[in-house]
Structures are given as C-alpha cells and as structure tokens.
C-alpha atoms as a PDB file:
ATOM      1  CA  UNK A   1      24.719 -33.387 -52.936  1.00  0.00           C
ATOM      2  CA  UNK A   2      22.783 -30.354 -51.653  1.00  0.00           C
ATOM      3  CA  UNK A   3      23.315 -27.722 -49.307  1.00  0.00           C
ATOM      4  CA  UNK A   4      21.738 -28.447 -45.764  1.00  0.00           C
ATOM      5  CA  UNK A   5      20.935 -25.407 -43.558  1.00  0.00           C
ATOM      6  CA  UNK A   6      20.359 -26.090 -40.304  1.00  0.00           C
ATOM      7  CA  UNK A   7      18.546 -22.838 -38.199  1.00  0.00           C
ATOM      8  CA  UNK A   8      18.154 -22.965 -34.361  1.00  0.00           C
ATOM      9  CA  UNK A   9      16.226 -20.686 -32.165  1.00  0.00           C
ATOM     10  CA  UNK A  10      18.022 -21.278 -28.793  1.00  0.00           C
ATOM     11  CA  UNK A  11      18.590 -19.903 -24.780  1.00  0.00           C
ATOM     12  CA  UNK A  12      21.270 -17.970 -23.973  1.00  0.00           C
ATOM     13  CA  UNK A  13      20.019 -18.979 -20.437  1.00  0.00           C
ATOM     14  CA  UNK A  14      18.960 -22.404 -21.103  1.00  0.00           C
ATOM     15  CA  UNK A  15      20.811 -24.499 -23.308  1.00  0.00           C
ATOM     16  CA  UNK A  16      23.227 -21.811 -24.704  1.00  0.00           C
ATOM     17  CA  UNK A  17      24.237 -22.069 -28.377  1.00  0.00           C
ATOM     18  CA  UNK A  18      23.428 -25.223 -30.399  1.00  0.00           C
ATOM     19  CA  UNK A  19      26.319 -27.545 -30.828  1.00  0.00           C
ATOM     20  CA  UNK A  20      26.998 -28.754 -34.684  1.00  0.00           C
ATOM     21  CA  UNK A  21      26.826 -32.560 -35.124  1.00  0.00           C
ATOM     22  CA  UNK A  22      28.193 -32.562 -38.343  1.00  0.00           C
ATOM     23  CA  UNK A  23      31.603 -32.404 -37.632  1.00  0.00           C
ATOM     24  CA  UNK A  24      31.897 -28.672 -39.262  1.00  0.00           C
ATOM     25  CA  UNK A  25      32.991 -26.845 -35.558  1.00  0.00           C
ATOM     26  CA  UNK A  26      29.837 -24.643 -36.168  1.00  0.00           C
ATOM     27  CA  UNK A  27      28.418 -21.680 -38.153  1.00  0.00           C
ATOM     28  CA  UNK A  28      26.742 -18.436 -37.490  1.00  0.00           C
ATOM     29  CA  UNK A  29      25.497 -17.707 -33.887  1.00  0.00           C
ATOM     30  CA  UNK A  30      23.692 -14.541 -33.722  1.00  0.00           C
ATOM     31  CA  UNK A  31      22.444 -12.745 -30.212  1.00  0.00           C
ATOM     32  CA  UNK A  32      18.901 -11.057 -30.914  1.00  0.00           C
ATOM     33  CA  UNK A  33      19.112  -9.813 -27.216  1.00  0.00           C
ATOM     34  CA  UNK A  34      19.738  -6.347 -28.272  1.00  0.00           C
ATOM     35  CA  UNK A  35      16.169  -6.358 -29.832  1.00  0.00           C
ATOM     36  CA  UNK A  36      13.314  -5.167 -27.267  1.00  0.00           C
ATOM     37  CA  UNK A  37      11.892  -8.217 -25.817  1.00  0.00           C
ATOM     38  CA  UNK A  38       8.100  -8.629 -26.491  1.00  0.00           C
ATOM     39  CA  UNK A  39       8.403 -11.271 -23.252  1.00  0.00           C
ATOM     40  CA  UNK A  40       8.597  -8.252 -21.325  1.00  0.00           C
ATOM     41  CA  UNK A  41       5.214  -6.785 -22.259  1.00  0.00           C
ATOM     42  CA  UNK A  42       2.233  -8.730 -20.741  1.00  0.00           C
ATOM     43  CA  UNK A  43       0.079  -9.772 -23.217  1.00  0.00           C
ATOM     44  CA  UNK A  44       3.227 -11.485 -25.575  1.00  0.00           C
ATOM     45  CA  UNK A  45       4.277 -13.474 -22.142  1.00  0.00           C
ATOM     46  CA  UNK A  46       2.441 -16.833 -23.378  1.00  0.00           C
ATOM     47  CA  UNK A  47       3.165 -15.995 -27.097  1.00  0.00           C
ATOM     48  CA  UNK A  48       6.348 -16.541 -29.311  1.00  0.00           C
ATOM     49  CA  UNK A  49       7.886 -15.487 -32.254  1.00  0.00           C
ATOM     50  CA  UNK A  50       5.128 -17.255 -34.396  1.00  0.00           C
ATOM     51  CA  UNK A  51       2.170 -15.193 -33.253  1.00  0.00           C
ATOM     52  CA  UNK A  52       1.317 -12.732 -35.403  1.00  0.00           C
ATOM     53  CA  UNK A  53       0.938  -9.752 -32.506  1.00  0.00           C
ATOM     54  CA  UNK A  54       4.657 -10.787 -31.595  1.00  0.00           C
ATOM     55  CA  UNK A  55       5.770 -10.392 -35.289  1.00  0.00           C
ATOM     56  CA  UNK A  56       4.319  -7.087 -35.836  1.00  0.00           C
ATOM     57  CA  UNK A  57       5.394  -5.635 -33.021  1.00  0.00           C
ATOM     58  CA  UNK A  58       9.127  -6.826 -33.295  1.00  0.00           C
ATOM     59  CA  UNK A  59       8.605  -5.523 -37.242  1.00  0.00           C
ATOM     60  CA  UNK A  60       6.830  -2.041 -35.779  1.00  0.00           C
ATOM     61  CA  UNK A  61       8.496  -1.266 -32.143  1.00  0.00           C
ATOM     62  CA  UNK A  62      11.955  -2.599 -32.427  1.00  0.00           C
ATOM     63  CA  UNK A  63      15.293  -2.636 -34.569  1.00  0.00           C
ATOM     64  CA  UNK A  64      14.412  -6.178 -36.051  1.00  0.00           C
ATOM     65  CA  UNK A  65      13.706  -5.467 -39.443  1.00  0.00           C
ATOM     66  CA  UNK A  66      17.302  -4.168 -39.412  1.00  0.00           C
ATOM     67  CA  UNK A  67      19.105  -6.572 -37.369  1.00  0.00           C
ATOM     68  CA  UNK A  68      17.616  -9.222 -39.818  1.00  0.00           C
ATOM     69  CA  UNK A  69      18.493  -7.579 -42.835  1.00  0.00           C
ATOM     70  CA  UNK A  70      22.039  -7.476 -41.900  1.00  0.00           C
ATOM     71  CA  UNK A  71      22.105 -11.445 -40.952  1.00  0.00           C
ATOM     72  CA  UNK A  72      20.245 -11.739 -44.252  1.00  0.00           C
ATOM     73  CA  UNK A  73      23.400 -10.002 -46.153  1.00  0.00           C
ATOM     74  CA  UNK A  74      25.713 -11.591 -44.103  1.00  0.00           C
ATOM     75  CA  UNK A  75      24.537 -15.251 -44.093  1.00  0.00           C
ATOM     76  CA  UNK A  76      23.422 -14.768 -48.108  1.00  0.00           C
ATOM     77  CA  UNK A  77      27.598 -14.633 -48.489  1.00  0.00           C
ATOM     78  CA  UNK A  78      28.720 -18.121 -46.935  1.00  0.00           C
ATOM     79  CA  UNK A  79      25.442 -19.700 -49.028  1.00  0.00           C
ATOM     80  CA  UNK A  80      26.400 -18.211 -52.086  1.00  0.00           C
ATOM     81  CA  UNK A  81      29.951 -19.455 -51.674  1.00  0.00           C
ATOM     82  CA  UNK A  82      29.030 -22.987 -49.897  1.00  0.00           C
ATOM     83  CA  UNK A  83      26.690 -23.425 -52.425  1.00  0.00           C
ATOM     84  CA  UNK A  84      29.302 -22.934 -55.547  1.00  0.00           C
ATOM     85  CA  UNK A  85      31.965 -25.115 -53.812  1.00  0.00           C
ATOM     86  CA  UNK A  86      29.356 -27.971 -52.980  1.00  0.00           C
ATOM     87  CA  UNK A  87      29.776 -27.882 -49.232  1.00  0.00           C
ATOM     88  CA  UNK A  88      26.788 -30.078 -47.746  1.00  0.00           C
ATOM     89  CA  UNK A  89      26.027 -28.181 -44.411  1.00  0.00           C
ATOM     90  CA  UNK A  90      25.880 -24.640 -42.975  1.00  0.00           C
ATOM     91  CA  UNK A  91      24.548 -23.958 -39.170  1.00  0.00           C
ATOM     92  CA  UNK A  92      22.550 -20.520 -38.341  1.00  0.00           C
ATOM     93  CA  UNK A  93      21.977 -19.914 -34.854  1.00  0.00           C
ATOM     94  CA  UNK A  94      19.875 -17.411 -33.087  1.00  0.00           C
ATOM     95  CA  UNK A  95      19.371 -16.731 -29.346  1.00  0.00           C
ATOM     96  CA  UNK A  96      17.893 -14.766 -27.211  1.00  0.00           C
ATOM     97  CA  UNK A  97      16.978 -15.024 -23.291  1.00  0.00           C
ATOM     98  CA  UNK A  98      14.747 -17.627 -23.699  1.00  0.00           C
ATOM     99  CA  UNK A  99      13.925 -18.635 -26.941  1.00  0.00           C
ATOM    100  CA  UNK A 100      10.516 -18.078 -26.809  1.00  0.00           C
ATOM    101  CA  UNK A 101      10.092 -14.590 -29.149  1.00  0.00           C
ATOM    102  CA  UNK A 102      13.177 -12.869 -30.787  1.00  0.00           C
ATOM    103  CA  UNK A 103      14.848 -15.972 -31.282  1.00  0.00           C
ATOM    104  CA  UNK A 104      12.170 -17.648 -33.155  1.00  0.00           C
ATOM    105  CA  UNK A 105      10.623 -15.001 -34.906  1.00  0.00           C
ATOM    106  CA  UNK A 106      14.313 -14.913 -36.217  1.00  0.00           C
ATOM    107  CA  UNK A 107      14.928 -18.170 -37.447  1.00  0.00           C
ATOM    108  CA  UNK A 108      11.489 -18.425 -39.092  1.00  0.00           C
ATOM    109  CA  UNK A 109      12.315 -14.991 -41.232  1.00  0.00           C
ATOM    110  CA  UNK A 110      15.440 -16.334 -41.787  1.00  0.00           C
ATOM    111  CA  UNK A 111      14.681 -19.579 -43.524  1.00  0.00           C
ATOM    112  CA  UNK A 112      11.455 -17.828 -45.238  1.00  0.00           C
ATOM    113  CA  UNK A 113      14.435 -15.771 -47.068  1.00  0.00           C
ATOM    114  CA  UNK A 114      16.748 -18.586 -47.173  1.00  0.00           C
ATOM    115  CA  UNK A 115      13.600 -20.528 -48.905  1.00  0.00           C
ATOM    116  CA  UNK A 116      12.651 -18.298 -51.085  1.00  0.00           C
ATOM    117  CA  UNK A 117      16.344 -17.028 -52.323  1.00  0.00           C
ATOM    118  CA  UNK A 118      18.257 -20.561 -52.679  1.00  0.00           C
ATOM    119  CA  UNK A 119      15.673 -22.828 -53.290  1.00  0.00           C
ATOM    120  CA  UNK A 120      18.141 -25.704 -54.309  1.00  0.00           C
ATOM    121  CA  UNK A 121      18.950 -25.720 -50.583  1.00  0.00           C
ATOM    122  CA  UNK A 122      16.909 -27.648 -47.915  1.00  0.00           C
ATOM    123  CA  UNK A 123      16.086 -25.565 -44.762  1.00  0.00           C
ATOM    124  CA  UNK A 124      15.860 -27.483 -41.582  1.00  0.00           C
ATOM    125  CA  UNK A 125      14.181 -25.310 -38.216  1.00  0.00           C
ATOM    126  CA  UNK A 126      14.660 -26.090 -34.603  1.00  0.00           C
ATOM    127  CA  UNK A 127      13.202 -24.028 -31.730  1.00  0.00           C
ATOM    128  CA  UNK A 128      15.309 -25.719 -29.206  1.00  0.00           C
ATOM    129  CA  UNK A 129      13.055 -24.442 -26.233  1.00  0.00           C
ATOM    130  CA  UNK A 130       9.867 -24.611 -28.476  1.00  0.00           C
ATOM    131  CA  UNK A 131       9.989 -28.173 -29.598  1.00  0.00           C
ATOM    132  CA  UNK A 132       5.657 -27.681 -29.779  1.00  0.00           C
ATOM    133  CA  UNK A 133       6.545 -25.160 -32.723  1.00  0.00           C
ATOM    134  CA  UNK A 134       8.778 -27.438 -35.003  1.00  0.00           C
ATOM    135  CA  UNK A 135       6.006 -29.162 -37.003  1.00  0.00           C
ATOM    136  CA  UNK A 136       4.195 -25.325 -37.903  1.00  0.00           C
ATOM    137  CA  UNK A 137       4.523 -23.207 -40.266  1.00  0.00           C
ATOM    138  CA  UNK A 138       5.423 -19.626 -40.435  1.00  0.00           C
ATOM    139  CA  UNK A 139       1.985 -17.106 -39.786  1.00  0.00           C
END
C-alpha cells in the first residue's frame, strides 16, 4: 500500500471545505484568504492560480511564498509520519473566496513539493470550482 494525497482547491463561498470520502474525518484545511487576492486586480479577473502573471505576482506582491512554506513544514510532518506507519490517505485542503487564484496556485505548489519530496506517494489535485483545470499541468 501507498500513501494517497488528496489536494483540493475549494470556496469558502461556494462549496466550503471538501468533505473526506475515505472515512478518515478529514485532514488539513488551510484559508489562503489572508493572501492579497489577484481577483481583485483587473487584468487576473479571468485568470487563476495556473497563469503564470497570477503566480508571479502572488510569489512578488504578497505573503505567499511564506504562507506556503509554513504549510510545506507543517504538512511535510503528518507525511513523514503517515508514510512510516503505512497509513493509505492524507487530505490537504486549500480555500480561498472563490477558488479561482490563491487557492489553486496553492494546491499546485503544494503537490509540486509533495511530488518532488515523497515521490513514493501518489498526488491526486482537485480544483473544486475549476474542474476545466484538473487535466493540466502546473506552468
């Protein structure tokens, strides 16, 4: 058996936080809403968190690259542990207010890290108000 991560993008306003069908209760649900929101600024309106203007200016104008960091040391402590007990799922949530930008842009970093760190895990993404996004890959 491997380790299954499961990362949703999600809206608070929408659908609120993903529910786990695993049986597990849950996992991480993080709120990127303290983050400037690139949704506010004209020309990122139509964009998400895929685009490459969106990414670099969460990465250049905002608190992101620190926010994500922190998840990253956070999160890296359950998958070390899940991983050495054999525990087949883990759930990592992030919303914002619509799940178009922050929210997306932060699962995508997330399982790039996740990826690349704990390759022996399988990464699963859903943008759960982008469902056009869940076949791409990250820019």
């Amino acid at each position: 058996m491997s380790l299954t991560i499961e990362i949703h993008s999600f809206s608070y306003k929408k659908g609120g936080i993903p529910k786990d069908g695993t049986g597990n209760g849950g996992g991480f649900a993080f709120d990127c809403r303290g983050i400037l929101n690139p949704g506010r600024i004209e020309e990122y309106k139509p964009q998400t968190g895929k685009d490459a203007a969106v990414q670099e200016y969460l990465e250049t104008k905002t608190e992101m690259p620190r926010f994500l960091k922190l998840v990253q040391e956070m999160i890296a402590i359950n998958i070390k542990n899940y991983l050495e007990r054999n525990f087949e799922h883990l759930q990592i949530n992030f919303g914002c207010t619509g799940g178009q930008h922050r929210s997306v842009y932060c699962a995508e970093k997330t399982a790039a890290f996740i990826r690349e760190k704990y390759p022996q895990a399988l990464v699963h993404v859903h943008h759960d108000e982008q469902p056009q996004l869940n076949k791409q890959s990250l820019s």
